[in-house]
N, C-alpha and C. Protein backbone atom coordinates (compact mmCIF):
# COMPACT_ATOMS: atom_id res chain seq x y z
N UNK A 1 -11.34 3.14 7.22
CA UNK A 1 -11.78 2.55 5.96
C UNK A 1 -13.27 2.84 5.79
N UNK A 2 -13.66 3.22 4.69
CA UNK A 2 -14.91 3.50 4.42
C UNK A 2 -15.15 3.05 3.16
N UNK A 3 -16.71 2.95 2.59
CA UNK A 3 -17.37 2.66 1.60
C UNK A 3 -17.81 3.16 0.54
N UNK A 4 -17.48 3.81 -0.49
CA UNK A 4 -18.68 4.61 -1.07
C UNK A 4 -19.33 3.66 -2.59
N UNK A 5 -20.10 4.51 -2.34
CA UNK A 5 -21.64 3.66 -3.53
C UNK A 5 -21.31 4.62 -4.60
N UNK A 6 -20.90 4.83 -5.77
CA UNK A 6 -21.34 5.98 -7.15
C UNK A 6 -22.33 4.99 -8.14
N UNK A 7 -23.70 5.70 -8.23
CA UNK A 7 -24.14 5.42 -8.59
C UNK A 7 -24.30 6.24 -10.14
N UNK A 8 -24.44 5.83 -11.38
CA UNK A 8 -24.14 6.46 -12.78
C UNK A 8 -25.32 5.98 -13.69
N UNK A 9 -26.16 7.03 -13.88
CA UNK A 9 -27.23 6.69 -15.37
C UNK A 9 -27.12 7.57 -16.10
N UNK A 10 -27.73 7.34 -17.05
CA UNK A 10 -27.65 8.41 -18.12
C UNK A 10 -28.45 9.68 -17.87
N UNK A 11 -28.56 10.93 -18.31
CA UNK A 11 -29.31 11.95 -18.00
C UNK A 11 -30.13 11.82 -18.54
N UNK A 12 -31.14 12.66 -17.80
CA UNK A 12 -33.10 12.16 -18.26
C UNK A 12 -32.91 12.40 -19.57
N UNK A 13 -32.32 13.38 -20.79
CA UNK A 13 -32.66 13.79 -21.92
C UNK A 13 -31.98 12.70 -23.12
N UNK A 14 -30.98 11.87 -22.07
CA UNK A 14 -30.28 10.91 -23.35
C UNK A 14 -31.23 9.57 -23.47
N UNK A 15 -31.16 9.47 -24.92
CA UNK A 15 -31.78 8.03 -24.91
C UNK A 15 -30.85 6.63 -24.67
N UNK A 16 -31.65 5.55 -24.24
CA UNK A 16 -31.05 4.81 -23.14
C UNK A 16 -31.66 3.27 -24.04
N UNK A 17 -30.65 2.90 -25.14
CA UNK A 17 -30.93 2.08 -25.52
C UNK A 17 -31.39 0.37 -24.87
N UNK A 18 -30.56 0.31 -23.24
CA UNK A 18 -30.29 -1.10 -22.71
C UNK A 18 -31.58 -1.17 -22.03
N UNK A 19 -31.92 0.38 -21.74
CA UNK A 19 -33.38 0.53 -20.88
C UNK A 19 -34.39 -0.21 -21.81
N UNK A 20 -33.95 0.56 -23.04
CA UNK A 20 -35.64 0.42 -23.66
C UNK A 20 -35.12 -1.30 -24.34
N UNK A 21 -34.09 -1.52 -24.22
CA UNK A 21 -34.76 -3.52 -24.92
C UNK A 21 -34.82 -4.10 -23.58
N UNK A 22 -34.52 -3.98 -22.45
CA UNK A 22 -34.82 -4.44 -21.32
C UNK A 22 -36.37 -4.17 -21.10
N UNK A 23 -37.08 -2.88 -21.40
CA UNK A 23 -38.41 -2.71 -20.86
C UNK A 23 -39.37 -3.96 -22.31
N UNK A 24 -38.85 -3.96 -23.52
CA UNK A 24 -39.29 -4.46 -24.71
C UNK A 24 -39.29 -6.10 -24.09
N UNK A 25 -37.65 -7.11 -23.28
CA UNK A 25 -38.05 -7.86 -23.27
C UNK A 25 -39.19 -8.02 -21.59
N UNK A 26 -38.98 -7.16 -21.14
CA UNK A 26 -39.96 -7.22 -19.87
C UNK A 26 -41.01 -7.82 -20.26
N UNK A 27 -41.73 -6.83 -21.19
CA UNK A 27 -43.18 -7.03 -21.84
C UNK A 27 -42.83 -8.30 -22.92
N UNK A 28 -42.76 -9.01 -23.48
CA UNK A 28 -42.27 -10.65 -23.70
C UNK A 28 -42.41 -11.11 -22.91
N UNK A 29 -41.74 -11.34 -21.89
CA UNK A 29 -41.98 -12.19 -20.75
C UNK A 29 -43.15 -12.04 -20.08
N UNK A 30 -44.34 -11.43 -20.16
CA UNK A 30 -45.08 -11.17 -19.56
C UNK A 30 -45.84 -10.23 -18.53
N UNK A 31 -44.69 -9.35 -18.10
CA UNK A 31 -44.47 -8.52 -17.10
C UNK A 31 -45.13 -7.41 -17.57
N UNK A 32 -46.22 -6.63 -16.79
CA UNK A 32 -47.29 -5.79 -17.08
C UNK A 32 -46.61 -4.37 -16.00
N UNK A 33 -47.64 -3.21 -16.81
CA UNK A 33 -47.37 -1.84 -15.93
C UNK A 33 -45.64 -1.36 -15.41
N UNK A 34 -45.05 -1.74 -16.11
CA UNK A 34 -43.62 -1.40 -16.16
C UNK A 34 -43.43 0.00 -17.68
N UNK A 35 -43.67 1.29 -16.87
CA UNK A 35 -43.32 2.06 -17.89
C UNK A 35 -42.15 2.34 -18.61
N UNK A 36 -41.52 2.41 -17.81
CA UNK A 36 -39.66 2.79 -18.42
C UNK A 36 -38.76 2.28 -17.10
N UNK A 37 -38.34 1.68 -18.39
CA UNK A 37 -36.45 1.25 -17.67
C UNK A 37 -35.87 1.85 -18.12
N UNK A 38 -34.52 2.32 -17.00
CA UNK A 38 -33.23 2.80 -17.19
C UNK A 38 -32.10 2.47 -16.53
N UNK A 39 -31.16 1.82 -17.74
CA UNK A 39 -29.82 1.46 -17.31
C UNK A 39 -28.26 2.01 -17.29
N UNK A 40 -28.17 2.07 -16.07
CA UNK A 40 -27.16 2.54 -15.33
C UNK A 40 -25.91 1.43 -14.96
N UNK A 41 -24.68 2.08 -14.33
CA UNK A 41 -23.87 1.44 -13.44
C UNK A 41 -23.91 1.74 -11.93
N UNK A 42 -23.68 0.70 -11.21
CA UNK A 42 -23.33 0.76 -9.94
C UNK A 42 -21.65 0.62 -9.42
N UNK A 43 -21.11 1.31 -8.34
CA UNK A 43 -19.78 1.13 -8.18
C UNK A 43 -19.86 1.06 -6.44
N UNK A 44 -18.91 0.35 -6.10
CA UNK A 44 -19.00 -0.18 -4.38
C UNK A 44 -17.37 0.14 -4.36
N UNK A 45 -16.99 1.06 -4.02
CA UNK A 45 -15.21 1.64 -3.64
C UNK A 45 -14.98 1.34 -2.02
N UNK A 46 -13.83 0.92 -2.13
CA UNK A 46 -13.46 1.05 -0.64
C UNK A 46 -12.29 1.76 -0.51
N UNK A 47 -11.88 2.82 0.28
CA UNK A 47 -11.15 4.11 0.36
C UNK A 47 -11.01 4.38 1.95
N UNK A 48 -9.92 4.72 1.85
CA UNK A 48 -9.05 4.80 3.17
C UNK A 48 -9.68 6.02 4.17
N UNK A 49 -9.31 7.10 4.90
CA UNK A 49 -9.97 8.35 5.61
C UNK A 49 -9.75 9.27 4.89
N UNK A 50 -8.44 8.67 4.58
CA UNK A 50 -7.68 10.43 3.77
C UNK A 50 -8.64 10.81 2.79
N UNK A 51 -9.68 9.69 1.86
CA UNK A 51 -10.06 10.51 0.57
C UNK A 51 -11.19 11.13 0.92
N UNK A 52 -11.37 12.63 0.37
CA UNK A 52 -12.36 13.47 0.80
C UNK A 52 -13.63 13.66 0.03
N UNK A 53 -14.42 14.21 0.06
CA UNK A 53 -15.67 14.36 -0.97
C UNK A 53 -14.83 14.30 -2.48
N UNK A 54 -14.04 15.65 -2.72
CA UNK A 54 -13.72 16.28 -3.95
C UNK A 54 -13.07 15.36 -4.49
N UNK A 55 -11.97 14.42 -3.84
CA UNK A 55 -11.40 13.40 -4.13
C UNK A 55 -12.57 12.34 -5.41
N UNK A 56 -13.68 12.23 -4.53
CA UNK A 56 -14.34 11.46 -5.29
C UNK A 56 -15.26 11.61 -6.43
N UNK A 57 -15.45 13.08 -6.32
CA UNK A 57 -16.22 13.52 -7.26
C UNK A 57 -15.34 14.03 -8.37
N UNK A 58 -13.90 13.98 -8.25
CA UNK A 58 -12.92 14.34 -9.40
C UNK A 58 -13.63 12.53 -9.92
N UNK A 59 -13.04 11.70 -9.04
CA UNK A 59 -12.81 9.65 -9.50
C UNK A 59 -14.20 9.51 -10.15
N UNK A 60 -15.43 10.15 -9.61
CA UNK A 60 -16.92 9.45 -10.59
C UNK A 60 -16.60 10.93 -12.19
N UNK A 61 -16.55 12.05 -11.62
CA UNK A 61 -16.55 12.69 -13.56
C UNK A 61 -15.53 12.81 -14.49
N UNK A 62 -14.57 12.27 -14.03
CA UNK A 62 -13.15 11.90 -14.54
C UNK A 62 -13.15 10.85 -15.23
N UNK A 63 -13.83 8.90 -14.63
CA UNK A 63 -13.49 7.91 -14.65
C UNK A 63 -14.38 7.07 -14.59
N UNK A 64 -15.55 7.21 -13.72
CA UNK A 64 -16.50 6.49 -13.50
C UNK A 64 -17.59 6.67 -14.95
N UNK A 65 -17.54 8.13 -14.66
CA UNK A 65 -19.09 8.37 -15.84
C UNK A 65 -18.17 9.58 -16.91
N UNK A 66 -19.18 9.38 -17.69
CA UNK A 66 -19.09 10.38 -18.84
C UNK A 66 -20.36 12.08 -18.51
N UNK A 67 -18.92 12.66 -18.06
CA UNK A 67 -20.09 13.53 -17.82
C UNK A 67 -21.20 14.85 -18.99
N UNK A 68 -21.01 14.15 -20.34
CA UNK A 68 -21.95 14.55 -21.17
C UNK A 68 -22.72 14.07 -21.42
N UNK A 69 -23.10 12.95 -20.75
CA UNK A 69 -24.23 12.13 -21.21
C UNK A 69 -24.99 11.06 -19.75
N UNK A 70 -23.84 11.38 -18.88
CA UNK A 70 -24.14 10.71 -17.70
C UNK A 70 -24.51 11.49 -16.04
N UNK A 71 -25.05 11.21 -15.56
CA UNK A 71 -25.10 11.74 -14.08
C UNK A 71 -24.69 10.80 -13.11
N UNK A 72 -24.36 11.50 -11.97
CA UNK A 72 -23.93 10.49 -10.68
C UNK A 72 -24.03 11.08 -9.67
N UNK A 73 -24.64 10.19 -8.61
CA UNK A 73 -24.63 10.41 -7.08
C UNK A 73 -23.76 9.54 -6.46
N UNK A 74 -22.95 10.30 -5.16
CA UNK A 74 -21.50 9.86 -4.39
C UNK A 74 -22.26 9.50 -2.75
N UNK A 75 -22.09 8.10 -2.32
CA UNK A 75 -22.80 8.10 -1.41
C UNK A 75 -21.86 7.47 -0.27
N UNK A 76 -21.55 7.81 0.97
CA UNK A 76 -20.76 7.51 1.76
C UNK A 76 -21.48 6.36 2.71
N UNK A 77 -21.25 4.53 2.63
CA UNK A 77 -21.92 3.99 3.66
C UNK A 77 -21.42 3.59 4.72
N UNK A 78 -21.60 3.58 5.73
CA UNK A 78 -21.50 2.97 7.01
C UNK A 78 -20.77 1.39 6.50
N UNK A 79 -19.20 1.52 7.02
CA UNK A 79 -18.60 0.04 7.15
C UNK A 79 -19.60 -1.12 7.74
């Protein structure tokens, strides 16, 4: 049994509406020197031995992300 992390944001060139009212209410609240936010998803899978890299990188650009507008890194953690 193993772990993996896919992590999914948007690509540097798309604009990232949740970023920018998150950085808008940052600065409201007070919060200084915060240039840019960007919002993403996080995913925590748990997967048996059998599934292999390709396995997962079909499951994040298939299912997880949109891959015209999104990027993702596949990260294998220690149970």
């Amino acid at each position: 049994m193993a772990r993996v992390v896919v992590d999914v944001m948007p690509k540097p060139e798309i604009l990232d509406p949740q970023g920018q009212a998150a950085l808008g209410a940052a600065g409201r609240l007070g919060f200084t020197g915060i240039k840019e936010i960007r919002q993403g998803k996080h995913f925590e899978i748990e997967v048996d031995d059998t599934v292999d890299d390709a396995t997962l990188e079909k499951i994040a650009e298939g299912f997880l992300a949109n891959p015209v507008i999104e990027q993702w890194t596949i990260t294998r953690v220690d149970a």
